[in-house]
N, C-alpha and C. Protein backbone atom coordinates (compact mmCIF):
# COMPACT_ATOMS: atom_id res chain seq x y z
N UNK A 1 4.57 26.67 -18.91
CA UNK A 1 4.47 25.43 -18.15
C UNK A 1 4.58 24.25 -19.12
N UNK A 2 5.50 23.47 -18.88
CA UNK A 2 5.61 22.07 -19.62
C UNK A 2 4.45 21.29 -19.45
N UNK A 3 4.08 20.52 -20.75
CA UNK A 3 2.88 19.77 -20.52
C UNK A 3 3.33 18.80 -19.63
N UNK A 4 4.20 18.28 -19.62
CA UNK A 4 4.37 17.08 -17.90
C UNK A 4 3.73 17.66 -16.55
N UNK A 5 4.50 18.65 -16.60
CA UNK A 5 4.17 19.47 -15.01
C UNK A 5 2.53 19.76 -15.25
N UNK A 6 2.08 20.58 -16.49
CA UNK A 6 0.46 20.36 -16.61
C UNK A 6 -0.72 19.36 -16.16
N UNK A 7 0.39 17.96 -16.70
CA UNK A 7 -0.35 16.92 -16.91
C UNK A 7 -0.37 16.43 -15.22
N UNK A 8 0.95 16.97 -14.60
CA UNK A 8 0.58 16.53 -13.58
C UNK A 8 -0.09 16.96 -12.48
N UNK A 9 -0.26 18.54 -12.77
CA UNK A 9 -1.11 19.09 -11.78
C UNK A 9 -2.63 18.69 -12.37
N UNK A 10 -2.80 18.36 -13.31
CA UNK A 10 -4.41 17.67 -13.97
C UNK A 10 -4.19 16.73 -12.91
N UNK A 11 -3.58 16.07 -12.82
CA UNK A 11 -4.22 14.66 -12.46
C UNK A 11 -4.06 14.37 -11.05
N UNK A 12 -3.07 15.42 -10.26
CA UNK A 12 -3.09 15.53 -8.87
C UNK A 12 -4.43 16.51 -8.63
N UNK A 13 -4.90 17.17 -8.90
CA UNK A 13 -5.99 17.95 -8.36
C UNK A 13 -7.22 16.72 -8.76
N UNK A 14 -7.45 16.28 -10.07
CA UNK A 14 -8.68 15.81 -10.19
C UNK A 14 -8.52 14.34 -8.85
N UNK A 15 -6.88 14.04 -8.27
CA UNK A 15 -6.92 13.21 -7.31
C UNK A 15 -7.69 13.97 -5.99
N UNK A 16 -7.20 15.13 -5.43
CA UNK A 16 -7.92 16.25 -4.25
C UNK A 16 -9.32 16.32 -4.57
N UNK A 17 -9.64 16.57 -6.06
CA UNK A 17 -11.38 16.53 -5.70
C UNK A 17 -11.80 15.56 -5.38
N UNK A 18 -11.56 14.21 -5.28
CA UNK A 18 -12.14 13.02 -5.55
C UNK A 18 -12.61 12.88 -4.30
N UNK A 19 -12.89 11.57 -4.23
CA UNK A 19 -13.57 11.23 -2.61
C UNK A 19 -12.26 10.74 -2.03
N UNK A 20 -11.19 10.51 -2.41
CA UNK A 20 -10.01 9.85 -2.08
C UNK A 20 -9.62 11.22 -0.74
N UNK A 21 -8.74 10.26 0.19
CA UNK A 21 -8.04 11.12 1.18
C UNK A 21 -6.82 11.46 0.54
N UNK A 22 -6.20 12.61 -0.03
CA UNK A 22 -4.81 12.75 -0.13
C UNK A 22 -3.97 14.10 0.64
N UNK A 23 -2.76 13.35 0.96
CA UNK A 23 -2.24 14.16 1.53
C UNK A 23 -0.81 14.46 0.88
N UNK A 24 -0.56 15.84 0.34
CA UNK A 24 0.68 16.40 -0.29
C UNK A 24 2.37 15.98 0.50
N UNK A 25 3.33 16.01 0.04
CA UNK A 25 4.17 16.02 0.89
C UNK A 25 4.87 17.55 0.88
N UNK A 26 5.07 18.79 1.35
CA UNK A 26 5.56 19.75 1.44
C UNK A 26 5.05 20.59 0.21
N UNK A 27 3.77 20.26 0.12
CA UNK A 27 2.97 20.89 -1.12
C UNK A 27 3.20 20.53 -2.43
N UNK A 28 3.66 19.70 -2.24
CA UNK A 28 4.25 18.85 -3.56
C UNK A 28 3.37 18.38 -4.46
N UNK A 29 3.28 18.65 -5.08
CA UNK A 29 2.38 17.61 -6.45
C UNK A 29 2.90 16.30 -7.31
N UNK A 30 4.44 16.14 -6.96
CA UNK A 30 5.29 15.02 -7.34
C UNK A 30 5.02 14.02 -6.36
N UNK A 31 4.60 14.17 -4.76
CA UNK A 31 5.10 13.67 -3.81
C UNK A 31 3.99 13.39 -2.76
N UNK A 32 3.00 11.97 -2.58
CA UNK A 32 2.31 12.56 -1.77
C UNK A 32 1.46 11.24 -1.15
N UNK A 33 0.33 11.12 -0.45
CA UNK A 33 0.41 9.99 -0.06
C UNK A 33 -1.35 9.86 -0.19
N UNK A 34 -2.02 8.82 0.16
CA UNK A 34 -3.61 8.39 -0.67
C UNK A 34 -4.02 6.91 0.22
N UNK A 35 -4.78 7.96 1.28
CA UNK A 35 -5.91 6.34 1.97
C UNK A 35 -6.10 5.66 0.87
N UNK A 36 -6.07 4.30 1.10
CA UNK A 36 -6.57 3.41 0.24
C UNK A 36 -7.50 2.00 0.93
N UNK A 37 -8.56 1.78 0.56
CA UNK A 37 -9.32 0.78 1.05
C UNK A 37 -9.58 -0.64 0.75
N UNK A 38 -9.24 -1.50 1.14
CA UNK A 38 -8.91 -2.98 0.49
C UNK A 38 -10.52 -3.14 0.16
N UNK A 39 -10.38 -3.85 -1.31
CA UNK A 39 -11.49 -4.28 -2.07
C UNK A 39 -12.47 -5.24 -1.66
N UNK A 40 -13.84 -4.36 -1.63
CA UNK A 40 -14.47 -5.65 -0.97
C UNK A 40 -14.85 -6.98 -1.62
N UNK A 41 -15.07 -8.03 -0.77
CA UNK A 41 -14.90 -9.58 -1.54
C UNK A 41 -14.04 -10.18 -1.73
N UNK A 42 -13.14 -9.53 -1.40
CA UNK A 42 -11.76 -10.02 -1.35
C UNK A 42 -10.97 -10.30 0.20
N UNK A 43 -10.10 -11.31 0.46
CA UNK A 43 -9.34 -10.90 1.84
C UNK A 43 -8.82 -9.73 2.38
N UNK A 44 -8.96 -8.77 1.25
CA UNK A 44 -8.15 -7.29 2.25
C UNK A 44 -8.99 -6.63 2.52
N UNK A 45 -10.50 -6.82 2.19
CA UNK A 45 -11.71 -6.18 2.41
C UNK A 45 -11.44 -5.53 3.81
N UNK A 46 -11.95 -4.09 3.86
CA UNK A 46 -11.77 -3.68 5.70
C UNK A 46 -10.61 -3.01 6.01
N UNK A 47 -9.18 -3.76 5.10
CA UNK A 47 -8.11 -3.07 5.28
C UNK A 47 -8.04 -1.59 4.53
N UNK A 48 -6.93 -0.61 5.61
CA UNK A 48 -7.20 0.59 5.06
C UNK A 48 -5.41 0.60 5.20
N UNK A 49 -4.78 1.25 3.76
CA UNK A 49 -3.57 1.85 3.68
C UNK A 49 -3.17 2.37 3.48
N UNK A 50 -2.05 3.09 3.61
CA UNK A 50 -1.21 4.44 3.56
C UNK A 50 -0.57 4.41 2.09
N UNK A 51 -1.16 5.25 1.31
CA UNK A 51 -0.18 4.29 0.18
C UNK A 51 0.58 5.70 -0.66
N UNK A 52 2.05 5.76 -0.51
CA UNK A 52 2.81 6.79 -1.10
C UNK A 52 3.46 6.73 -2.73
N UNK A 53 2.83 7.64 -2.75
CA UNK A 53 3.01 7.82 -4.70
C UNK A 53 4.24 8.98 -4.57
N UNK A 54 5.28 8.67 -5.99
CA UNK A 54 6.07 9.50 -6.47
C UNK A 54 5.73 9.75 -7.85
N UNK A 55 5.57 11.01 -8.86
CA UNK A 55 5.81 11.02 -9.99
C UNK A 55 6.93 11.27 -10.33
N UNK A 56 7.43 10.33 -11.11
CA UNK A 56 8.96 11.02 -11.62
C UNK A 56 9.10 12.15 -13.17
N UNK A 57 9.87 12.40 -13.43
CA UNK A 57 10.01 13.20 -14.14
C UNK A 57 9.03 12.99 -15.51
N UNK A 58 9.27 11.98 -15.65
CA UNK A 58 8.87 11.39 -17.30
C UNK A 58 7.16 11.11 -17.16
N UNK A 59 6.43 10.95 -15.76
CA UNK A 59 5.24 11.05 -15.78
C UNK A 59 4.77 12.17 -16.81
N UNK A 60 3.35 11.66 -17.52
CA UNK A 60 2.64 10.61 -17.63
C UNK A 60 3.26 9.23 -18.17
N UNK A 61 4.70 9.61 -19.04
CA UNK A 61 5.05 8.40 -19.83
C UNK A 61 6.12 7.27 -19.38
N UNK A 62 5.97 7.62 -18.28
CA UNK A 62 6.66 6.43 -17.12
C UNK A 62 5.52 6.61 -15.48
N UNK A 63 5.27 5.33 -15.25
CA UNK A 63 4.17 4.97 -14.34
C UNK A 63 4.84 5.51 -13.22
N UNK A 64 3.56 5.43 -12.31
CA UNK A 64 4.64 6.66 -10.77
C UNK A 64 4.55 5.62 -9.85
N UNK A 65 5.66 5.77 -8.84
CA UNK A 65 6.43 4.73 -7.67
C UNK A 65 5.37 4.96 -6.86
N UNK A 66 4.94 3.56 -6.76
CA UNK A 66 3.61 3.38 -5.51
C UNK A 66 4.16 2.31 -4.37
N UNK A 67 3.71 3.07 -3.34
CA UNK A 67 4.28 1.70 -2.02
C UNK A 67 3.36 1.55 -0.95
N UNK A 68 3.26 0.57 0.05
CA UNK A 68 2.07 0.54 0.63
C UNK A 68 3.50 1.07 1.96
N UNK A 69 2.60 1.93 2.84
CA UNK A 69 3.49 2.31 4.41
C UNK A 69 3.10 1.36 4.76
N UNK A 70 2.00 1.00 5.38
CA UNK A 70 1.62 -0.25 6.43
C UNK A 70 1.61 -1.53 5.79
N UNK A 71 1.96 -2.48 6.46
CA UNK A 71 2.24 -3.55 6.43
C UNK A 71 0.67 -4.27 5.44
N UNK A 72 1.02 -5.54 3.99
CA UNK A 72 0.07 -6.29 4.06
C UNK A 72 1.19 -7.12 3.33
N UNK A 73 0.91 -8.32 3.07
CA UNK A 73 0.51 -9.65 2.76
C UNK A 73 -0.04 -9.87 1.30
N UNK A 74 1.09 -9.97 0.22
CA UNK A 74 0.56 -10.13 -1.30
C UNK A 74 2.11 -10.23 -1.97
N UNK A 75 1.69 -11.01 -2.54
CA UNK A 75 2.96 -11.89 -3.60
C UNK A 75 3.49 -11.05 -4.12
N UNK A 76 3.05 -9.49 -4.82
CA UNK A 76 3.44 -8.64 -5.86
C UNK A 76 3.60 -7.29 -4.86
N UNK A 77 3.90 -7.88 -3.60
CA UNK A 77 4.25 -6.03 -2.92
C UNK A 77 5.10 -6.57 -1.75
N UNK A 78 6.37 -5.63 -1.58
CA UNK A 78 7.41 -6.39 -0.98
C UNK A 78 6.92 -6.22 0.77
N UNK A 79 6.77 -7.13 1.29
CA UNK A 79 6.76 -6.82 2.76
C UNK A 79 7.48 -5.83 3.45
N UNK A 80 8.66 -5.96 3.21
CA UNK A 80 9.21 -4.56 4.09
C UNK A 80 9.25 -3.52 3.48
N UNK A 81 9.81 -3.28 2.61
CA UNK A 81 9.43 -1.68 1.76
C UNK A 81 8.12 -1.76 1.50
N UNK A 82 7.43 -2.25 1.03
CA UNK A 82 6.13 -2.19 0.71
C UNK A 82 5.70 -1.93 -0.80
N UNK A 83 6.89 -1.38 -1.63
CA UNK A 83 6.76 -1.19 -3.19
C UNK A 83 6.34 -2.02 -3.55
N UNK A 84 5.74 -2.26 -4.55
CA UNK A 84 4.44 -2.38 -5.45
C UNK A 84 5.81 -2.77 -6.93
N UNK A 85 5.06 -4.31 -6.94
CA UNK A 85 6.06 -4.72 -7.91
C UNK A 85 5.89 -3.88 -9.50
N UNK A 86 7.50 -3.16 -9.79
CA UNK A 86 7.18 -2.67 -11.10
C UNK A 86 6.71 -3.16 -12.65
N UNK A 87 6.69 -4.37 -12.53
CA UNK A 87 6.59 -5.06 -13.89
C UNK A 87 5.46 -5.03 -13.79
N UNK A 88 4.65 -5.15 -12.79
CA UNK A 88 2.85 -5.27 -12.69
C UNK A 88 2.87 -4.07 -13.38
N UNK A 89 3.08 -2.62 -12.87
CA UNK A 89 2.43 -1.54 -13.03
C UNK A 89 2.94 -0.85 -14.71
N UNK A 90 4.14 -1.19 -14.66
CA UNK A 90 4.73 -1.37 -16.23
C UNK A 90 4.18 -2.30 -17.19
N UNK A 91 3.68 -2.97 -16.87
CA UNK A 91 3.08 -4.05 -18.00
C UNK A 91 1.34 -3.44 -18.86
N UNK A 92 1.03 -2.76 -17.25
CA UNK A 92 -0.57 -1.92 -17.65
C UNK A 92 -0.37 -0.37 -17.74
N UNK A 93 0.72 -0.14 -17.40
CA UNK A 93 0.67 1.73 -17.69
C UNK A 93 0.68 1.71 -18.85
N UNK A 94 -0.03 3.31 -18.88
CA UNK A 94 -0.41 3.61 -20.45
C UNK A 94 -0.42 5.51 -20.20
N UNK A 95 0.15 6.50 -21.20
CA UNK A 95 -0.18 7.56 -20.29
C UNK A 95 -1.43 8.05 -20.42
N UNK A 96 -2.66 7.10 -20.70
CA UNK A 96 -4.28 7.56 -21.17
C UNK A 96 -4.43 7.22 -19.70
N UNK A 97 -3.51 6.47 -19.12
CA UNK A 97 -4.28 6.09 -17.14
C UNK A 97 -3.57 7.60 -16.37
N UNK A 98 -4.35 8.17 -15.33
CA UNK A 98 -4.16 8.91 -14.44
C UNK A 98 -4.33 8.35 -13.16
N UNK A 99 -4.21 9.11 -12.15
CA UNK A 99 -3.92 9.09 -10.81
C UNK A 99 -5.57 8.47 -10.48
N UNK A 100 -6.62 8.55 -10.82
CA UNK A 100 -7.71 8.21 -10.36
C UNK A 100 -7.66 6.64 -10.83
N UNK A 101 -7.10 6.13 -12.04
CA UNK A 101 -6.86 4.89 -12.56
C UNK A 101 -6.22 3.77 -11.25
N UNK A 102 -5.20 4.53 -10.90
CA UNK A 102 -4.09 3.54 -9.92
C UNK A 102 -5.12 3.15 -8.89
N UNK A 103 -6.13 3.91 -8.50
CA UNK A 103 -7.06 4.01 -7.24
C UNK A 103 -7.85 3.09 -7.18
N UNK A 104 -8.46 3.37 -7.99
CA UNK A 104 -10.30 3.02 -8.74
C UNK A 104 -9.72 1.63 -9.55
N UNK A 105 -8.65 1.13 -10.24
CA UNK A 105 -8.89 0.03 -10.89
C UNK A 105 -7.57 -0.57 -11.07
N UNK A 106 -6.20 0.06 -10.81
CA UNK A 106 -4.85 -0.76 -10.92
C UNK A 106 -4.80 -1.50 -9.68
N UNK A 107 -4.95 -0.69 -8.17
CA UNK A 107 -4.40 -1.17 -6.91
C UNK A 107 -5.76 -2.30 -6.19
N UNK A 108 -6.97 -2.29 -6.92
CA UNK A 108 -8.10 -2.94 -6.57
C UNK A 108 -8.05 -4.40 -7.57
N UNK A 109 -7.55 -4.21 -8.73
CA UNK A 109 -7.18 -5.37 -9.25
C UNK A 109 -6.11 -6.40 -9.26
N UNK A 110 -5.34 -5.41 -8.57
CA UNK A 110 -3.68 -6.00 -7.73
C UNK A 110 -4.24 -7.26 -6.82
N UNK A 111 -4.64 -6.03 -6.10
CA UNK A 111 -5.46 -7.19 -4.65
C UNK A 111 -6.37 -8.19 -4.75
N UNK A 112 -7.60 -8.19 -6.10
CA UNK A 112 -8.17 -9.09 -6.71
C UNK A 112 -7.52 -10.46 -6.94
N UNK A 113 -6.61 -9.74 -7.89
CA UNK A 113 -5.28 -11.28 -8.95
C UNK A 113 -3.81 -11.00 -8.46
N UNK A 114 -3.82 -11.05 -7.56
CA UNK A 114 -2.32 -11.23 -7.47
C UNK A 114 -1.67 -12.36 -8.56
N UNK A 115 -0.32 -12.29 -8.81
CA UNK A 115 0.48 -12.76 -9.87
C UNK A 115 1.66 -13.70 -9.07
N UNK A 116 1.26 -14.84 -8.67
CA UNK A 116 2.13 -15.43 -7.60
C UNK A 116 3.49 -15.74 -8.21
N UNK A 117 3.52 -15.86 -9.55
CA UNK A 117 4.26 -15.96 -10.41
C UNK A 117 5.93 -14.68 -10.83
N UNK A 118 5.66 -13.80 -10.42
CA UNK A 118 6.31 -12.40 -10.51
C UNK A 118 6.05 -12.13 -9.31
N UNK A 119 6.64 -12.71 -8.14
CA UNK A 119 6.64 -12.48 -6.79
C UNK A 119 7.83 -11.46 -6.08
N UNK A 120 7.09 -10.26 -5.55
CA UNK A 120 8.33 -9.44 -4.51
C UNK A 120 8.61 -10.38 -3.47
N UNK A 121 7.17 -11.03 -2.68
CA UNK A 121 7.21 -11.57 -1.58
C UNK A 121 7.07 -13.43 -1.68
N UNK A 122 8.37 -14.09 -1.90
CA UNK A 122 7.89 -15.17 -2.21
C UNK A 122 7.31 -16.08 -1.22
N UNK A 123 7.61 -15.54 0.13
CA UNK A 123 6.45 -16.49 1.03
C UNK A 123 5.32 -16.57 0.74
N UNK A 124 4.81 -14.94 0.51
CA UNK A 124 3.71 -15.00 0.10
C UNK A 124 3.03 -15.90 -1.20
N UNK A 125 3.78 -15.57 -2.19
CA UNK A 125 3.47 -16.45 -3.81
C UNK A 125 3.55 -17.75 -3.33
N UNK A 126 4.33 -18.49 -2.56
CA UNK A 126 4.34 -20.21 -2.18
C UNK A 126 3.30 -20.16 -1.38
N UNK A 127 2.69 -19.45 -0.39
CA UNK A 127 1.43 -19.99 0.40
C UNK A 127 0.61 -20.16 -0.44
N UNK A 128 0.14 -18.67 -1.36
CA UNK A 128 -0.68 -18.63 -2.23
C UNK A 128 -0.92 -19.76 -3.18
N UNK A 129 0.14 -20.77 -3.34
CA UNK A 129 0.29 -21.58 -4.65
C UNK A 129 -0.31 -22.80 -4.04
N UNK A 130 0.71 -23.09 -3.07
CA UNK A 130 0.69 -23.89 -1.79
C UNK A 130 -0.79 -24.85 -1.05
N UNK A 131 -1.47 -23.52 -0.13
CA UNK A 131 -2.07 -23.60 0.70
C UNK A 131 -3.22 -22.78 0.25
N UNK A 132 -3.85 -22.34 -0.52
CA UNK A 132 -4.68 -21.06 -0.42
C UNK A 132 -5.58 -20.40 0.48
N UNK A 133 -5.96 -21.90 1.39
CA UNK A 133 -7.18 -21.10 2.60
C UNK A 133 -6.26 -20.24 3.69
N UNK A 134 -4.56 -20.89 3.98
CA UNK A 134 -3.45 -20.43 4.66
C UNK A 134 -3.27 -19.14 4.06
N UNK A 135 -3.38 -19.01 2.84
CA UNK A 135 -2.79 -17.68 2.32
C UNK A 135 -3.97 -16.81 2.30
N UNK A 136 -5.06 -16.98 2.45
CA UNK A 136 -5.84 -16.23 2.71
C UNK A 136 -6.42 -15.78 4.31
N UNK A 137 -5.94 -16.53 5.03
CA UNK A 137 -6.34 -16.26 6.17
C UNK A 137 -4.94 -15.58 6.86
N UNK A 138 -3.99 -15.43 6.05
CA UNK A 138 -2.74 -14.97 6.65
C UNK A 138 -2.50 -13.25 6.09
N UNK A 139 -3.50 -13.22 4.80
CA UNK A 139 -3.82 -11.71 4.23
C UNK A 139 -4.94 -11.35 5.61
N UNK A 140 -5.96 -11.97 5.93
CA UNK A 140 -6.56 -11.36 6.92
C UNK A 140 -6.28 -11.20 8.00
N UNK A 141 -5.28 -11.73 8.48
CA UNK A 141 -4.57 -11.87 9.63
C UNK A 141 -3.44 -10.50 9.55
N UNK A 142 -3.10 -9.89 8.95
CA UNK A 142 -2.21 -8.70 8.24
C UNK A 142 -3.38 -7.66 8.42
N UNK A 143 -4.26 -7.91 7.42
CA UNK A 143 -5.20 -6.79 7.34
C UNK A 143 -6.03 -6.03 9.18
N UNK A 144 -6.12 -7.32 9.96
CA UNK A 144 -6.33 -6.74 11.23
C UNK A 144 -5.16 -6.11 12.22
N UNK A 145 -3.94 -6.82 11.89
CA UNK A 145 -2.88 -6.65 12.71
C UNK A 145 -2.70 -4.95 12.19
N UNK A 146 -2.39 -4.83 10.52
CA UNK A 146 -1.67 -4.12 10.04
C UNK A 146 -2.22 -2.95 9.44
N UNK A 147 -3.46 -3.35 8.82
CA UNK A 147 -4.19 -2.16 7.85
C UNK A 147 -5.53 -1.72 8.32
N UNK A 148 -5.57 -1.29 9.80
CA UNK A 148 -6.11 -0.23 10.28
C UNK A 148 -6.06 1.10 10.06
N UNK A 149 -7.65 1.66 10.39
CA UNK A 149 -6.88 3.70 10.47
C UNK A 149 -6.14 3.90 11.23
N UNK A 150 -5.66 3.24 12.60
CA UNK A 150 -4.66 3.81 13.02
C UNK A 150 -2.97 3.21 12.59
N UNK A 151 -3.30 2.08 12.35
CA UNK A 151 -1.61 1.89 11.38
C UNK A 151 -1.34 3.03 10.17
N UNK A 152 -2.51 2.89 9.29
CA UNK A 152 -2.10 3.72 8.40
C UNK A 152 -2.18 5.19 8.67
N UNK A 153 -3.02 5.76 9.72
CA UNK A 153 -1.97 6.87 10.24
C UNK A 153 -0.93 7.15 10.86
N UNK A 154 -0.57 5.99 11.44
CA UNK A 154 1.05 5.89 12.25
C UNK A 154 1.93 5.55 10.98
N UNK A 155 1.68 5.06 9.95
CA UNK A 155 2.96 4.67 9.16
C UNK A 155 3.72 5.85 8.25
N UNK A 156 4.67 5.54 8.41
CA UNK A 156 5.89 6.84 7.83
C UNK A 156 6.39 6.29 7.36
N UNK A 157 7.72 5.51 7.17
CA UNK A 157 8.55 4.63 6.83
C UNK A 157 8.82 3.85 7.32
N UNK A 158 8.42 2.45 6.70
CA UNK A 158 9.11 0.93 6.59
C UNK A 158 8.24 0.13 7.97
N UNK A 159 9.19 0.20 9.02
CA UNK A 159 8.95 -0.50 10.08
C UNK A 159 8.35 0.19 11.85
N UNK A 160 8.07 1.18 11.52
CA UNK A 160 7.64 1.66 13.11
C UNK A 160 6.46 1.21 13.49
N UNK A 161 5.80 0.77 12.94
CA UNK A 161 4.71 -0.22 13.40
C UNK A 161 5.41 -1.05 14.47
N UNK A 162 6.57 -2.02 13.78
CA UNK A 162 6.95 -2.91 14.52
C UNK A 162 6.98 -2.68 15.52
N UNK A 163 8.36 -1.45 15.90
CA UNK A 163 8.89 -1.24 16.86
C UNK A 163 7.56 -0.59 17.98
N UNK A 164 6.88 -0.26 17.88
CA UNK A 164 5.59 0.34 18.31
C UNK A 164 4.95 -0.82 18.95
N UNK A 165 5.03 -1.78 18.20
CA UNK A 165 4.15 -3.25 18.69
C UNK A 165 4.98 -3.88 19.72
N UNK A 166 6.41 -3.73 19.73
CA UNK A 166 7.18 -4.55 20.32
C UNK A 166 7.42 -3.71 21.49
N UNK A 167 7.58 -2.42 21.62
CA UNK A 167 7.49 -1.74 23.01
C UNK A 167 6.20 -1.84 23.33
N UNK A 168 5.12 -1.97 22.95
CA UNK A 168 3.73 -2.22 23.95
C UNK A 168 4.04 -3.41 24.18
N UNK A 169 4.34 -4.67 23.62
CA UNK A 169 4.43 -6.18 24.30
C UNK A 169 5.40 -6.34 25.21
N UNK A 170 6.46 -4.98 25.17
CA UNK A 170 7.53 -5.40 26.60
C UNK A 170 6.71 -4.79 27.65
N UNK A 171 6.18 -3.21 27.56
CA UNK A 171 5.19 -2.93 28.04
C UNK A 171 4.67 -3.73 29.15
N UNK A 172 3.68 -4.71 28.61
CA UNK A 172 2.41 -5.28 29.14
C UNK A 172 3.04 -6.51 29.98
N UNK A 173 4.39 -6.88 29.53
CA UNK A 173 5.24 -7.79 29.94
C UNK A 173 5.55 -7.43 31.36
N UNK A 174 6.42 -6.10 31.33
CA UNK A 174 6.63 -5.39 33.07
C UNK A 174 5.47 -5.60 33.45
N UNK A 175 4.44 -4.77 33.01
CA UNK A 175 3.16 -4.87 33.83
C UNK A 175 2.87 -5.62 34.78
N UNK A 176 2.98 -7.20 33.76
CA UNK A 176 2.37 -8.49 34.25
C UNK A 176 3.22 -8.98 35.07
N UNK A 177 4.24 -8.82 35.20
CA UNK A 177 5.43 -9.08 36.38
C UNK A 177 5.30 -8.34 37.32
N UNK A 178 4.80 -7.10 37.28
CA UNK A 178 4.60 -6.06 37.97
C UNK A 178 3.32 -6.42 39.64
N UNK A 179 2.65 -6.77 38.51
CA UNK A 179 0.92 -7.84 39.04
C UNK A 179 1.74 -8.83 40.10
N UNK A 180 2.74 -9.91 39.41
CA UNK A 180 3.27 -11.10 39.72
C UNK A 180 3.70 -10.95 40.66
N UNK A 181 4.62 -9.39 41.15
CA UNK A 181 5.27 -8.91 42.49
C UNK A 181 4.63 -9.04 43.65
């Protein structure tokens, strides 16, 4: 066994013991996905997300592709894909950090300091710069809409939230016409 593949079943299992929720993708240990809970004291406090990790080959000595499924609101994570800007996570990887690191102290300090400056989402970085009580009440406004247990168990890829939201509002729309008849 190559020490990569070693290193990475170390650090995916000591992820399964943890208190963390993870879920494998096809038993994969490269591939897999990790409830994550917005930090309290902060605006994402409450929010809960789906958040999908890849290791690539060169793990430990290249940082692994993190993305949020459900929708939030932060300068350094792109709204629609949801990836997790790489220069953040490249600037602090080190291969002494493991999978409990990204959890416990990379993705909790993300959400702490965002970097409005090295923006995926620049609406976001201009409110933030901008307006700050706006940009904070527009992360909490995300976090109820978007980063629930049940978003982040409905999220798979990208956008079905949307479409999910937008057939219940045509939905409720017949309904109410329905009433109106």
């Amino acid at each position: 066994m190559t020490s990569t593949k070693r290193r990475i079943e170390t650090d995916v299992m000591k992820l399964l013991m943890s208190d963390y929720e993870v879920t494998l993708v096809n038993d994969n240990m490269r591939e897999f996905y990790v409830r994550f809970y917005g930090p309290s004291e902060t605006p994402f406090a409450g929010g809960i997300w789906k958040i999908h990790v890849e290791l690539q080959a060169e793990y430990p000595y290249k940082s692994p592709s993190i993305g949020f499924m459900n929708k939030i609101f932060h300068p350094n994570i792109d709204e629609l894909s949801g990836s997790v800007c790489l220069d953040v996570i490249n600037q602090t990887w080190s291969p002494m950090f493991d999978m409990i690191n990204i959890f416990e102290v990379f993705l909790p300090q993300l959400l702490r300091y965002p970097n409005p400056n090295d923006p995926l989402n620049g609406e976001a970085a201009a409110l933030m710069m901008r307006h700050p009580k706006e940009y904070e009440a527009k992360v909490k406004e995300y976090v109820q809409r978007f980063a629930t247990k049940d978003a982040a168990d409905a999220a798979t890829d990208g956008n079905e939230e949307d479409v999910d939201e937008e057939m219940s509002d045509i939905g409720s729309i017949s309904e109410e016409e329905a009433m109106e008849s």
